[in-house]
C-alpha atoms as a PDB file:
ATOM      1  CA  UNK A   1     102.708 106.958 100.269  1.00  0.00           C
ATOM      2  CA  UNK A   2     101.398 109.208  97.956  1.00  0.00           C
ATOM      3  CA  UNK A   3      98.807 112.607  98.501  1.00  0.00           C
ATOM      4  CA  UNK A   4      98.167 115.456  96.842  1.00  0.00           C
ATOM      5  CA  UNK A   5     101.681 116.902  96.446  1.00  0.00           C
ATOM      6  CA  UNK A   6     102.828 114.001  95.077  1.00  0.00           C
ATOM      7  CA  UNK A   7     104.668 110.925  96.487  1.00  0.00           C
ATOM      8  CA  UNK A   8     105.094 111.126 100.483  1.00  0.00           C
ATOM      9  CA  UNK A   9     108.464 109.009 101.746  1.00  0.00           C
ATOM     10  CA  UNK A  10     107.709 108.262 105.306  1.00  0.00           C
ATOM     11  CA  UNK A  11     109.677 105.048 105.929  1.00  0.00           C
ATOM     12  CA  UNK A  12     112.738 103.587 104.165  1.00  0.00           C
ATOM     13  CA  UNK A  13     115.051 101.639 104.304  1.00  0.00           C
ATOM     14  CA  UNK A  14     114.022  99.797 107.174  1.00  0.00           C
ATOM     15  CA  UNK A  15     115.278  96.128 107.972  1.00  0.00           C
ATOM     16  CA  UNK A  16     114.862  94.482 111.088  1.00  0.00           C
ATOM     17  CA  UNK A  17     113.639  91.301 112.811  1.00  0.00           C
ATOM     18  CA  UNK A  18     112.026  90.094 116.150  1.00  0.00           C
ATOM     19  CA  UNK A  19     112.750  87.270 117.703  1.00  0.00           C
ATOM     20  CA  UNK A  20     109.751  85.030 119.981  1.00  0.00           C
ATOM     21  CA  UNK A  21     109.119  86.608 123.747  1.00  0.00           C
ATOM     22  CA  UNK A  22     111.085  89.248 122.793  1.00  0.00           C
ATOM     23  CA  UNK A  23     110.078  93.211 124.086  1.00  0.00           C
ATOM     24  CA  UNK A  24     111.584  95.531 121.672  1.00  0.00           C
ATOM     25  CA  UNK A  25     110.606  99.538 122.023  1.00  0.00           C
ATOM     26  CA  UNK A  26     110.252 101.830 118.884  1.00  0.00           C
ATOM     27  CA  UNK A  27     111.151 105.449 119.755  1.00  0.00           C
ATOM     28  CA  UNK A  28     112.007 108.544 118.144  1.00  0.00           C
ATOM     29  CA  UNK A  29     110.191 112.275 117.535  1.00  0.00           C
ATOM     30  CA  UNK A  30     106.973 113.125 116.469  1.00  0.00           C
ATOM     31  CA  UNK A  31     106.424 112.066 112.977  1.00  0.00           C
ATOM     32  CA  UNK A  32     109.123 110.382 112.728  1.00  0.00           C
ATOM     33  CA  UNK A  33     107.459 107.334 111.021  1.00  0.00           C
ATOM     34  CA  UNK A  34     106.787 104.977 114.430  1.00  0.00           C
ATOM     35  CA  UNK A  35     103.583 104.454 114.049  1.00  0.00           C
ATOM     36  CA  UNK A  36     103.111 104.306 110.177  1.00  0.00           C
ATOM     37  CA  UNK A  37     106.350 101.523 111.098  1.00  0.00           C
ATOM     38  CA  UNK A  38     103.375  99.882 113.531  1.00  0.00           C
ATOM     39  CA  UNK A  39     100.867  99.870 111.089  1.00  0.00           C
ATOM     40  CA  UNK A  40     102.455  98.523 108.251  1.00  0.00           C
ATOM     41  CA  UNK A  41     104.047  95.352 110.909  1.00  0.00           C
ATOM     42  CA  UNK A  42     100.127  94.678 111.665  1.00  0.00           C
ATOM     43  CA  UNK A  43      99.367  95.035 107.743  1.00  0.00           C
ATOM     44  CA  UNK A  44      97.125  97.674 108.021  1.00  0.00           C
ATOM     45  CA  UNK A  45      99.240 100.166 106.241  1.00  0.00           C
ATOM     46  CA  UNK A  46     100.383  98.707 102.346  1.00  0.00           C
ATOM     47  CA  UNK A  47     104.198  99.476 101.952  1.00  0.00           C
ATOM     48  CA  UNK A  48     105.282 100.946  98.383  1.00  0.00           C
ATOM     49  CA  UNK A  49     107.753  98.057  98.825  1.00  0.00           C
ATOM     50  CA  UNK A  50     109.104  95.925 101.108  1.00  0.00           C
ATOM     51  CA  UNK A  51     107.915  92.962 102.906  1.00  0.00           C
ATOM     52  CA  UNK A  52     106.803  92.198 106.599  1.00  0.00           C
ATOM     53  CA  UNK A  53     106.944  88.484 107.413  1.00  0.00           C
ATOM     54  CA  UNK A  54     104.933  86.987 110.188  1.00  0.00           C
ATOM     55  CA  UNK A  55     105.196  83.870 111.195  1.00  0.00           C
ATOM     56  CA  UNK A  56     106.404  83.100 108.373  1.00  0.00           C
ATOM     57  CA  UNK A  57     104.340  84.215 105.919  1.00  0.00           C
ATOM     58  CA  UNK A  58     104.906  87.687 103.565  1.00  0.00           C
ATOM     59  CA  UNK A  59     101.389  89.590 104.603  1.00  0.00           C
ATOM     60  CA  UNK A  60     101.361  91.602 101.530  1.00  0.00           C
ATOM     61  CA  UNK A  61     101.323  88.536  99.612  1.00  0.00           C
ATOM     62  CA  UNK A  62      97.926  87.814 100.889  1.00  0.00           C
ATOM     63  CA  UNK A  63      94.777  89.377  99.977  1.00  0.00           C
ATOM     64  CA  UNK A  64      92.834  91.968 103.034  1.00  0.00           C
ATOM     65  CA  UNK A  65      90.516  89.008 103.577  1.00  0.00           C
ATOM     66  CA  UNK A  66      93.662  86.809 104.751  1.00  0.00           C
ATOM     67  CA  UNK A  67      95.722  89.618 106.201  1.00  0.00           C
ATOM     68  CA  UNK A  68      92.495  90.327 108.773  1.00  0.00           C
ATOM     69  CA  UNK A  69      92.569  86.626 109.337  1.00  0.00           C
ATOM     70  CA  UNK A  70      96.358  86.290 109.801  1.00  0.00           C
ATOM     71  CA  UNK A  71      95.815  89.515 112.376  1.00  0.00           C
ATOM     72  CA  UNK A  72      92.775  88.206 114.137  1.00  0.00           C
ATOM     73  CA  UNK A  73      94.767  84.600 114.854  1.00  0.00           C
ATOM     74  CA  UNK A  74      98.367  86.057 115.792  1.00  0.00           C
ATOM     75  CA  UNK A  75      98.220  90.100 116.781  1.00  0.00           C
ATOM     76  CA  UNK A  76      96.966  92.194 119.276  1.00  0.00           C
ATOM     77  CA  UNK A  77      96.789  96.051 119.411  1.00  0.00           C
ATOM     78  CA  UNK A  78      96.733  98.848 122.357  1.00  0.00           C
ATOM     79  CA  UNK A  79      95.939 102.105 121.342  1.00  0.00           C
ATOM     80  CA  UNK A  80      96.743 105.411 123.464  1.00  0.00           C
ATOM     81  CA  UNK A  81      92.460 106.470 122.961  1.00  0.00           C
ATOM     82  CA  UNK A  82      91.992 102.927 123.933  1.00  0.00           C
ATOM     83  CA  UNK A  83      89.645 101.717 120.866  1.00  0.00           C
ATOM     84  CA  UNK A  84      86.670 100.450 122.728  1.00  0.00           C
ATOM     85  CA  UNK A  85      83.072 100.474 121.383  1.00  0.00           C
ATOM     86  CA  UNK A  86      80.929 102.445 123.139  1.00  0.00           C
ATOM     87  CA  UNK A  87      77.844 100.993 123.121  1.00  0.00           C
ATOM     88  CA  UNK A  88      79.229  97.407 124.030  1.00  0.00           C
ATOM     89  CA  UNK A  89      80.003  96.882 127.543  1.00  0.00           C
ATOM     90  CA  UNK A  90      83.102  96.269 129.235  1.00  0.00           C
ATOM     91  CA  UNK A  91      82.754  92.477 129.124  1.00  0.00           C
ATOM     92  CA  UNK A  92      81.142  92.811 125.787  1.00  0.00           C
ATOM     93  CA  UNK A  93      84.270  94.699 124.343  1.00  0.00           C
ATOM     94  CA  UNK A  94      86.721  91.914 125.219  1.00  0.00           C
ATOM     95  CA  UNK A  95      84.216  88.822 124.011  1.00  0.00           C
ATOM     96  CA  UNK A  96      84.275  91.081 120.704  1.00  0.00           C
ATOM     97  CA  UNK A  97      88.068  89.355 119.125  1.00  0.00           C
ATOM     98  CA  UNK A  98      86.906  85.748 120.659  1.00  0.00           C
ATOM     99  CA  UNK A  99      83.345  85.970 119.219  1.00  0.00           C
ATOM    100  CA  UNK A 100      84.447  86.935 115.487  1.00  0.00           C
ATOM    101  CA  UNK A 101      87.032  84.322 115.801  1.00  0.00           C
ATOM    102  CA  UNK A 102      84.024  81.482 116.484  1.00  0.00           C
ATOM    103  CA  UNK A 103      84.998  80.598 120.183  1.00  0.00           C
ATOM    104  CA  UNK A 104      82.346  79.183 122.101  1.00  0.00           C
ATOM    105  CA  UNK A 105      84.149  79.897 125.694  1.00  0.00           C
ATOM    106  CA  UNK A 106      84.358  83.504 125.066  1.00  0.00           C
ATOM    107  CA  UNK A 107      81.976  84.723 127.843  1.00  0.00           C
ATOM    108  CA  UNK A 108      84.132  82.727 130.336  1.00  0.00           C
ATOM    109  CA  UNK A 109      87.434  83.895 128.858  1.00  0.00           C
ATOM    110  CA  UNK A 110      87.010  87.496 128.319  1.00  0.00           C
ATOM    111  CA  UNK A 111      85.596  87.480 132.554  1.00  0.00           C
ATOM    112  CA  UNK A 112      88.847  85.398 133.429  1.00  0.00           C
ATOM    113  CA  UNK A 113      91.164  88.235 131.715  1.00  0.00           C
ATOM    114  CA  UNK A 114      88.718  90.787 132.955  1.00  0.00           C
ATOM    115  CA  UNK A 115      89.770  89.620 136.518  1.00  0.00           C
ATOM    116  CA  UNK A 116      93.330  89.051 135.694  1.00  0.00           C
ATOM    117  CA  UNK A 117      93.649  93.142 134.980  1.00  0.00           C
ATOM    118  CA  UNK A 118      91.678  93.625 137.785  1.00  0.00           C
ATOM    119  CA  UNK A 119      88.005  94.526 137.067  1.00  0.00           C
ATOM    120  CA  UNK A 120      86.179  91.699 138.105  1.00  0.00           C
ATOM    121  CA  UNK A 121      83.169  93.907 139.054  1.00  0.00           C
ATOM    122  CA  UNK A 122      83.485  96.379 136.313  1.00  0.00           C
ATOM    123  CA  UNK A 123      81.972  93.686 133.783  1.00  0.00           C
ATOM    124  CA  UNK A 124      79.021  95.289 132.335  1.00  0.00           C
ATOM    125  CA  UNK A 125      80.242  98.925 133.072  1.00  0.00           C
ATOM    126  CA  UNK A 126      80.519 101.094 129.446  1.00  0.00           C
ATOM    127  CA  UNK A 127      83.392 102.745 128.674  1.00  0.00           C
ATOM    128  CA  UNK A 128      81.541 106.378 129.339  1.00  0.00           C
ATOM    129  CA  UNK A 129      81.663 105.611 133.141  1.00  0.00           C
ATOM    130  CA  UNK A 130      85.138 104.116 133.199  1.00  0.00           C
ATOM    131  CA  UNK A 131      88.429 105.619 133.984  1.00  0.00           C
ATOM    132  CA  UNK A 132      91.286 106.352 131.397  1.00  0.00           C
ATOM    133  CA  UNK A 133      92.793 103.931 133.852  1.00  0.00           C
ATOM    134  CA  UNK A 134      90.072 101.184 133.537  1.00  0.00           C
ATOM    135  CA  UNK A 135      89.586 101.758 129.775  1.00  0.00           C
ATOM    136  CA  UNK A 136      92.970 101.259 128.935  1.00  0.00           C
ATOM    137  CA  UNK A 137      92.868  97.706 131.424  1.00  0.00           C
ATOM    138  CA  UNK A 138      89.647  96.613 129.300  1.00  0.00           C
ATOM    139  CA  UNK A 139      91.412  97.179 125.964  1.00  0.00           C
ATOM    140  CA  UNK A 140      94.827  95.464 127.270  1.00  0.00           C
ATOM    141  CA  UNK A 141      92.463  92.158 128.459  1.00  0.00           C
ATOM    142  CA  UNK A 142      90.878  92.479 124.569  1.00  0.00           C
ATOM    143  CA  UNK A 143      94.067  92.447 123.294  1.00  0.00           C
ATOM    144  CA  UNK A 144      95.576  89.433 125.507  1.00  0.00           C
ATOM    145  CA  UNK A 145      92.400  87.785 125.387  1.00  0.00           C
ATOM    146  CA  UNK A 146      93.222  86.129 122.171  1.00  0.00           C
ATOM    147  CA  UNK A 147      97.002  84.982 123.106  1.00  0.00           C
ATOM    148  CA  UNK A 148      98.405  86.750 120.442  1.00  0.00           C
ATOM    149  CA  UNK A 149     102.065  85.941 119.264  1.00  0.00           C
ATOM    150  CA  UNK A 150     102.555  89.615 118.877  1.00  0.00           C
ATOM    151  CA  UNK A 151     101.293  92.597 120.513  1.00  0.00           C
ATOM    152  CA  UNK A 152     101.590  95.976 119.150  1.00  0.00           C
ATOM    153  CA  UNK A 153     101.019  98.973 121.030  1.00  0.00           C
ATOM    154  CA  UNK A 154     101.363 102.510 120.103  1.00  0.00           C
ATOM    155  CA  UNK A 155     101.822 104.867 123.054  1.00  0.00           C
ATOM    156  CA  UNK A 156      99.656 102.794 125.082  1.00  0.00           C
ATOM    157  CA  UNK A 157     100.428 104.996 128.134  1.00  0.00           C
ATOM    158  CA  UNK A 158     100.241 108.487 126.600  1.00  0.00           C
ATOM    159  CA  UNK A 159      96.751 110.122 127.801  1.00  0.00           C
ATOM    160  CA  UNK A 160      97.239 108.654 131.843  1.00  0.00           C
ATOM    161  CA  UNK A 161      98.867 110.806 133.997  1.00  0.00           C
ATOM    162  CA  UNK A 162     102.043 109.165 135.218  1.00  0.00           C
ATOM    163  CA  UNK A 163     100.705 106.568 138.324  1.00  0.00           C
ATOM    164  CA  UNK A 164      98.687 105.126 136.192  1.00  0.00           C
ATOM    165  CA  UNK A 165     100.567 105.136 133.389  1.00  0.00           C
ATOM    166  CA  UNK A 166     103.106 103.075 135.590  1.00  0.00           C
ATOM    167  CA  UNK A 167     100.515 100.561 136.394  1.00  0.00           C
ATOM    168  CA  UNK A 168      98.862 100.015 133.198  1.00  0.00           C
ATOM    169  CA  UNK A 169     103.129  99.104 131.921  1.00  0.00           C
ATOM    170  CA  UNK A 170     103.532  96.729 134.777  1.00  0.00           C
ATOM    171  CA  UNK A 171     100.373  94.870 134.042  1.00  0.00           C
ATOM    172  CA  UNK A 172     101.284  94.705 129.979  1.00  0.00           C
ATOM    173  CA  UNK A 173     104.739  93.722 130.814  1.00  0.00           C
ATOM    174  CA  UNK A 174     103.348  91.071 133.524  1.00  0.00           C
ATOM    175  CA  UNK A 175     100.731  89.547 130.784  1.00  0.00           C
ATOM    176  CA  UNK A 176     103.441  89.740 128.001  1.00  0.00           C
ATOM    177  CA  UNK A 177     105.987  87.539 130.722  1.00  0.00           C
ATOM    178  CA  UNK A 178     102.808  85.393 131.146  1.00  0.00           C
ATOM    179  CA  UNK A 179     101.782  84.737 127.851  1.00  0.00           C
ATOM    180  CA  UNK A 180     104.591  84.696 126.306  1.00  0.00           C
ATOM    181  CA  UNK A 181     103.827  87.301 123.607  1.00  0.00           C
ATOM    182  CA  UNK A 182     106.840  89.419 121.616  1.00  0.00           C
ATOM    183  CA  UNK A 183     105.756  93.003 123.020  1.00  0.00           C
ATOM    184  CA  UNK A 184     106.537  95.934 120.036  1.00  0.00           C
ATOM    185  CA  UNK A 185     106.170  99.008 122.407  1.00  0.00           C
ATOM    186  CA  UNK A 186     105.678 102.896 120.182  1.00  0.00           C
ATOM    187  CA  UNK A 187     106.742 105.453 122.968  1.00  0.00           C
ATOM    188  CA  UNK A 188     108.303 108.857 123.334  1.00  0.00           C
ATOM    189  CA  UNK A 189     109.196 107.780 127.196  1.00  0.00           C
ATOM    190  CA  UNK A 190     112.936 106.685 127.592  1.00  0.00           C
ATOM    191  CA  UNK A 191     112.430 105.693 130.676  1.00  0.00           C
ATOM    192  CA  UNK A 192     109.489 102.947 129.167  1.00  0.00           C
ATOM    193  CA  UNK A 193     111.857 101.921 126.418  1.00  0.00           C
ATOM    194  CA  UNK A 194     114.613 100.880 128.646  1.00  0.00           C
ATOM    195  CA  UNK A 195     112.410  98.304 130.275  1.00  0.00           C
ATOM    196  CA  UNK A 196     112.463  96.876 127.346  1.00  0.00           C
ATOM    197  CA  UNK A 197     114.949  94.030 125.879  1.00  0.00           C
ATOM    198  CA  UNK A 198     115.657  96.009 122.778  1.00  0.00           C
ATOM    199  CA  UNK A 199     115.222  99.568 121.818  1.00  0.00           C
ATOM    200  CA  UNK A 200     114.749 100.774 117.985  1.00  0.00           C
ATOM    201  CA  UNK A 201     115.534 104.406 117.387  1.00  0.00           C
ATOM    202  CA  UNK A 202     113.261 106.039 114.109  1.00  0.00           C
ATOM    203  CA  UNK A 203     114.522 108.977 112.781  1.00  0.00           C
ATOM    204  CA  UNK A 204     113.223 110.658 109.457  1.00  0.00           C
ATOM    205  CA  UNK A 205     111.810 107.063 108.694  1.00  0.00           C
ATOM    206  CA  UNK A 206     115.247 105.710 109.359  1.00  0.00           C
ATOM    207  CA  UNK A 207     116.415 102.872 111.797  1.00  0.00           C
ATOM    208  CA  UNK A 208     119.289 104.957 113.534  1.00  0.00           C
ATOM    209  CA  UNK A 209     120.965 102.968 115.884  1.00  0.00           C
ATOM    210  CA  UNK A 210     119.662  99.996 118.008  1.00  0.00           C
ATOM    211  CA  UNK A 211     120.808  99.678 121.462  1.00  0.00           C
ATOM    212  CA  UNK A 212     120.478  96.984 123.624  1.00  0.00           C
ATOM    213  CA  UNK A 213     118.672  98.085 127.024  1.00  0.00           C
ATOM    214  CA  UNK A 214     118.245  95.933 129.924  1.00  0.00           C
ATOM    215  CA  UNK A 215     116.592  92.748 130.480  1.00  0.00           C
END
Protein backbone atom coordinates (compact mmCIF):
# COMPACT_ATOMS: atom_id res chain seq x y z
CA UNK A 1 0.00 0.00 0.00
CA UNK A 2 1.31 3.14 -0.75
CA UNK A 3 0.47 7.01 0.94
CA UNK A 4 2.10 9.93 1.24
CA UNK A 5 5.37 8.81 2.85
CA UNK A 6 5.88 6.47 0.42
CA UNK A 7 5.16 2.69 0.16
CA UNK A 8 3.17 1.31 3.37
CA UNK A 9 3.99 -2.73 4.02
CA UNK A 10 1.05 -3.88 5.99
CA UNK A 11 0.84 -7.59 5.10
CA UNK A 12 3.48 -10.03 3.81
CA UNK A 13 4.29 -12.92 3.42
CA UNK A 14 1.15 -14.44 4.13
CA UNK A 15 0.15 -18.06 2.89
CA UNK A 16 -2.63 -19.92 4.09
CA UNK A 17 -5.74 -21.90 3.09
CA UNK A 18 -9.32 -22.75 4.37
CA UNK A 19 -10.82 -25.67 4.03
CA UNK A 20 -15.16 -26.02 3.49
CA UNK A 21 -17.23 -25.69 7.05
CA UNK A 22 -14.25 -24.81 8.51
CA UNK A 23 -14.20 -21.80 11.56
CA UNK A 24 -10.81 -20.39 11.61
CA UNK A 25 -10.17 -17.07 14.00
CA UNK A 26 -7.67 -14.26 12.94
CA UNK A 27 -6.16 -12.58 16.03
CA UNK A 28 -3.41 -10.46 16.95
CA UNK A 29 -2.89 -6.50 18.22
CA UNK A 30 -4.21 -3.50 16.99
CA UNK A 31 -2.93 -2.79 13.60
CA UNK A 32 -1.53 -5.63 13.19
CA UNK A 33 -2.87 -6.16 9.60
CA UNK A 34 -6.27 -8.44 10.52
CA UNK A 35 -8.51 -6.62 8.98
CA UNK A 36 -6.61 -5.21 5.87
CA UNK A 37 -5.94 -9.53 5.83
CA UNK A 38 -10.12 -9.52 5.78
CA UNK A 39 -10.45 -7.15 3.22
CA UNK A 40 -8.16 -8.23 0.77
CA UNK A 41 -9.83 -12.30 1.30
CA UNK A 42 -13.31 -10.49 0.30
CA UNK A 43 -11.39 -8.52 -2.61
CA UNK A 44 -12.12 -5.32 -1.48
CA UNK A 45 -8.61 -4.38 -0.68
CA UNK A 46 -6.06 -4.92 -4.11
CA UNK A 47 -2.83 -6.71 -2.82
CA UNK A 48 0.62 -5.27 -4.27
CA UNK A 49 0.99 -9.01 -4.95
CA UNK A 50 -0.23 -12.09 -4.15
CA UNK A 51 -3.28 -13.96 -4.94
CA UNK A 52 -6.55 -14.93 -2.99
CA UNK A 53 -8.36 -17.87 -4.58
CA UNK A 54 -12.01 -18.49 -4.01
CA UNK A 55 -13.62 -21.15 -5.07
CA UNK A 56 -11.39 -21.59 -7.27
CA UNK A 57 -10.96 -18.71 -9.03
CA UNK A 58 -7.83 -15.91 -8.52
CA UNK A 59 -10.20 -12.65 -7.63
CA UNK A 60 -7.62 -10.26 -8.71
CA UNK A 61 -7.69 -11.78 -11.99
CA UNK A 62 -11.13 -10.50 -12.48
CA UNK A 63 -12.21 -7.10 -13.13
CA UNK A 64 -14.40 -4.99 -9.88
CA UNK A 65 -17.50 -5.74 -11.94
CA UNK A 66 -16.82 -9.67 -11.47
CA UNK A 67 -15.14 -9.48 -8.09
CA UNK A 68 -18.68 -7.71 -6.70
CA UNK A 69 -20.38 -10.53 -8.49
CA UNK A 70 -18.11 -13.34 -7.24
CA UNK A 71 -18.78 -11.54 -3.54
CA UNK A 72 -22.47 -11.05 -3.92
CA UNK A 73 -22.88 -15.08 -4.97
CA UNK A 74 -20.33 -16.67 -2.34
CA UNK A 75 -19.46 -14.06 0.78
CA UNK A 76 -21.02 -12.57 3.53
CA UNK A 77 -19.74 -9.80 5.90
CA UNK A 78 -20.44 -8.73 9.76
CA UNK A 79 -19.15 -5.63 10.73
CA UNK A 80 -18.56 -4.50 14.53
CA UNK A 81 -20.88 -0.85 13.54
CA UNK A 82 -23.16 -3.32 11.99
CA UNK A 83 -23.46 -1.70 8.30
CA UNK A 84 -27.16 -1.26 8.04
CA UNK A 85 -28.90 1.50 6.00
CA UNK A 86 -30.69 3.70 7.86
CA UNK A 87 -33.43 4.68 6.07
CA UNK A 88 -34.37 1.00 4.99
CA UNK A 89 -36.10 -0.97 7.51
CA UNK A 90 -35.15 -3.92 9.31
CA UNK A 91 -36.80 -6.31 6.84
CA UNK A 92 -35.83 -4.00 4.09
CA UNK A 93 -32.03 -4.24 5.07
CA UNK A 94 -31.89 -8.03 4.76
CA UNK A 95 -34.14 -8.21 1.27
CA UNK A 96 -31.27 -5.63 0.19
CA UNK A 97 -28.32 -8.78 -0.91
CA UNK A 98 -31.44 -11.04 -2.28
CA UNK A 99 -33.02 -8.14 -4.26
CA UNK A 100 -29.65 -7.01 -6.13
CA UNK A 101 -29.02 -10.60 -6.71
CA UNK A 102 -32.65 -10.86 -8.80
CA UNK A 103 -34.49 -13.26 -6.30
CA UNK A 104 -38.05 -13.14 -6.50
CA UNK A 105 -38.63 -14.93 -2.88
CA UNK A 106 -36.72 -12.34 -1.11
CA UNK A 107 -39.58 -10.83 0.99
CA UNK A 108 -40.30 -14.39 2.27
CA UNK A 109 -36.64 -15.24 2.84
CA UNK A 110 -35.23 -12.28 4.49
CA UNK A 111 -38.74 -12.70 7.21
CA UNK A 112 -37.77 -16.52 7.56
CA UNK A 113 -34.02 -15.49 8.67
CA UNK A 114 -35.50 -12.53 10.41
CA UNK A 115 -37.32 -15.13 12.66
CA UNK A 116 -34.53 -17.56 12.76
CA UNK A 117 -32.30 -14.68 14.78
CA UNK A 118 -35.18 -13.96 16.58
CA UNK A 119 -37.00 -10.74 15.51
CA UNK A 120 -40.00 -11.87 14.04
CA UNK A 121 -41.83 -8.68 15.19
CA UNK A 122 -39.03 -6.30 14.74
CA UNK A 123 -39.64 -6.42 10.79
CA UNK A 124 -40.25 -2.95 9.82
CA UNK A 125 -38.42 -1.42 12.91
CA UNK A 126 -35.24 1.05 11.61
CA UNK A 127 -32.12 0.60 12.87
CA UNK A 128 -32.42 4.12 15.01
CA UNK A 129 -34.88 2.32 17.41
CA UNK A 130 -33.04 -0.98 17.57
CA UNK A 131 -30.59 -2.29 20.03
CA UNK A 132 -26.76 -2.81 19.39
CA UNK A 133 -28.08 -6.24 20.19
CA UNK A 134 -30.88 -6.31 17.51
CA UNK A 135 -28.77 -4.42 14.92
CA UNK A 136 -26.07 -6.68 14.99
CA UNK A 137 -28.99 -9.88 14.66
CA UNK A 138 -30.43 -7.91 11.48
CA UNK A 139 -26.99 -7.60 9.87
CA UNK A 140 -26.01 -11.41 10.81
CA UNK A 141 -29.66 -12.57 9.00
CA UNK A 142 -28.35 -10.11 5.84
CA UNK A 143 -25.35 -11.78 5.81
CA UNK A 144 -26.76 -15.55 6.08
CA UNK A 145 -29.57 -14.62 4.07
CA UNK A 146 -27.72 -15.31 0.93
CA UNK A 147 -26.04 -18.83 2.04
CA UNK A 148 -22.79 -17.67 1.54
CA UNK A 149 -19.82 -20.22 1.25
CA UNK A 150 -17.82 -17.84 3.32
CA UNK A 151 -18.54 -15.46 5.96
CA UNK A 152 -16.21 -12.86 7.07
CA UNK A 153 -16.58 -10.99 10.11
CA UNK A 154 -14.42 -8.45 11.65
CA UNK A 155 -14.94 -8.02 15.39
CA UNK A 156 -18.47 -8.71 15.01
CA UNK A 157 -18.88 -8.62 18.83
CA UNK A 158 -16.76 -5.58 19.74
CA UNK A 159 -19.31 -2.57 20.59
CA UNK A 160 -21.92 -5.17 22.85
CA UNK A 161 -21.22 -5.39 26.22
CA UNK A 162 -20.33 -8.96 27.08
CA UNK A 163 -24.12 -10.88 27.42
CA UNK A 164 -24.84 -9.93 24.38
CA UNK A 165 -21.84 -10.25 22.86
CA UNK A 166 -22.15 -14.01 24.00
CA UNK A 167 -25.43 -14.36 22.32
CA UNK A 168 -24.91 -12.68 19.13
CA UNK A 169 -21.49 -15.66 18.89
CA UNK A 170 -23.81 -18.47 19.70
CA UNK A 171 -26.33 -17.51 17.10
CA UNK A 172 -23.34 -16.94 14.25
CA UNK A 173 -21.77 -20.11 15.30
CA UNK A 174 -25.38 -21.91 15.30
CA UNK A 175 -26.20 -20.44 11.58
CA UNK A 176 -22.56 -21.18 10.43
CA UNK A 177 -23.22 -25.20 11.87
CA UNK A 178 -26.54 -24.79 9.96
CA UNK A 179 -25.57 -23.56 6.82
CA UNK A 180 -22.68 -24.91 6.47
CA UNK A 181 -20.62 -21.76 5.81
CA UNK A 182 -16.49 -21.59 6.49
CA UNK A 183 -16.71 -18.83 9.38
CA UNK A 184 -13.26 -16.35 9.16
CA UNK A 185 -13.74 -14.71 12.66
CA UNK A 186 -11.27 -10.98 13.21
CA UNK A 187 -11.18 -10.74 17.13
CA UNK A 188 -8.98 -9.48 19.91
CA UNK A 189 -11.05 -12.02 22.39
CA UNK A 190 -9.06 -15.31 23.12
CA UNK A 191 -11.63 -16.65 24.66
CA UNK A 192 -13.88 -16.20 21.03
CA UNK A 193 -10.97 -17.58 19.06
CA UNK A 194 -10.74 -20.78 20.90
CA UNK A 195 -14.26 -21.67 19.91
CA UNK A 196 -13.04 -21.79 16.89
CA UNK A 197 -11.51 -24.92 14.82
CA UNK A 198 -8.40 -23.02 13.92
CA UNK A 199 -6.77 -19.95 15.22
CA UNK A 200 -4.37 -17.61 12.96
CA UNK A 201 -2.06 -15.39 14.94
CA UNK A 202 -1.09 -11.76 12.82
CA UNK A 203 1.72 -10.10 13.97
CA UNK A 204 3.42 -7.05 12.14
CA UNK A 205 1.49 -8.42 8.99
CA UNK A 206 3.00 -11.78 9.68
CA UNK A 207 1.29 -15.28 10.12
CA UNK A 208 3.09 -16.21 13.51
CA UNK A 209 2.12 -19.41 14.55
CA UNK A 210 -1.21 -21.32 13.95
CA UNK A 211 -2.57 -23.36 16.66
CA UNK A 212 -5.12 -25.70 16.55
CA UNK A 213 -7.99 -24.84 19.20
CA UNK A 214 -10.84 -26.97 19.93
CA UNK A 215 -13.57 -28.31 17.94
Amino acid sequence: MTDSTGTLEILSDIDFALNARETVSIVGASGSGKSTLLSIMAGLDTPTRGTVRLAGQDLFAMDEDARAAMRARQVGFVFQSFQLLGNLTALENVMLPLELDGRKDARKAATGMLERVGLSQRLNAYPKVLSGGEQQRVALARAFVVHPAVLLADEPTGSLDFATGEKIMALMFDLNREQGTTLVLVTHDRAIAARCSRSITIEAGRVWVPVEGPR
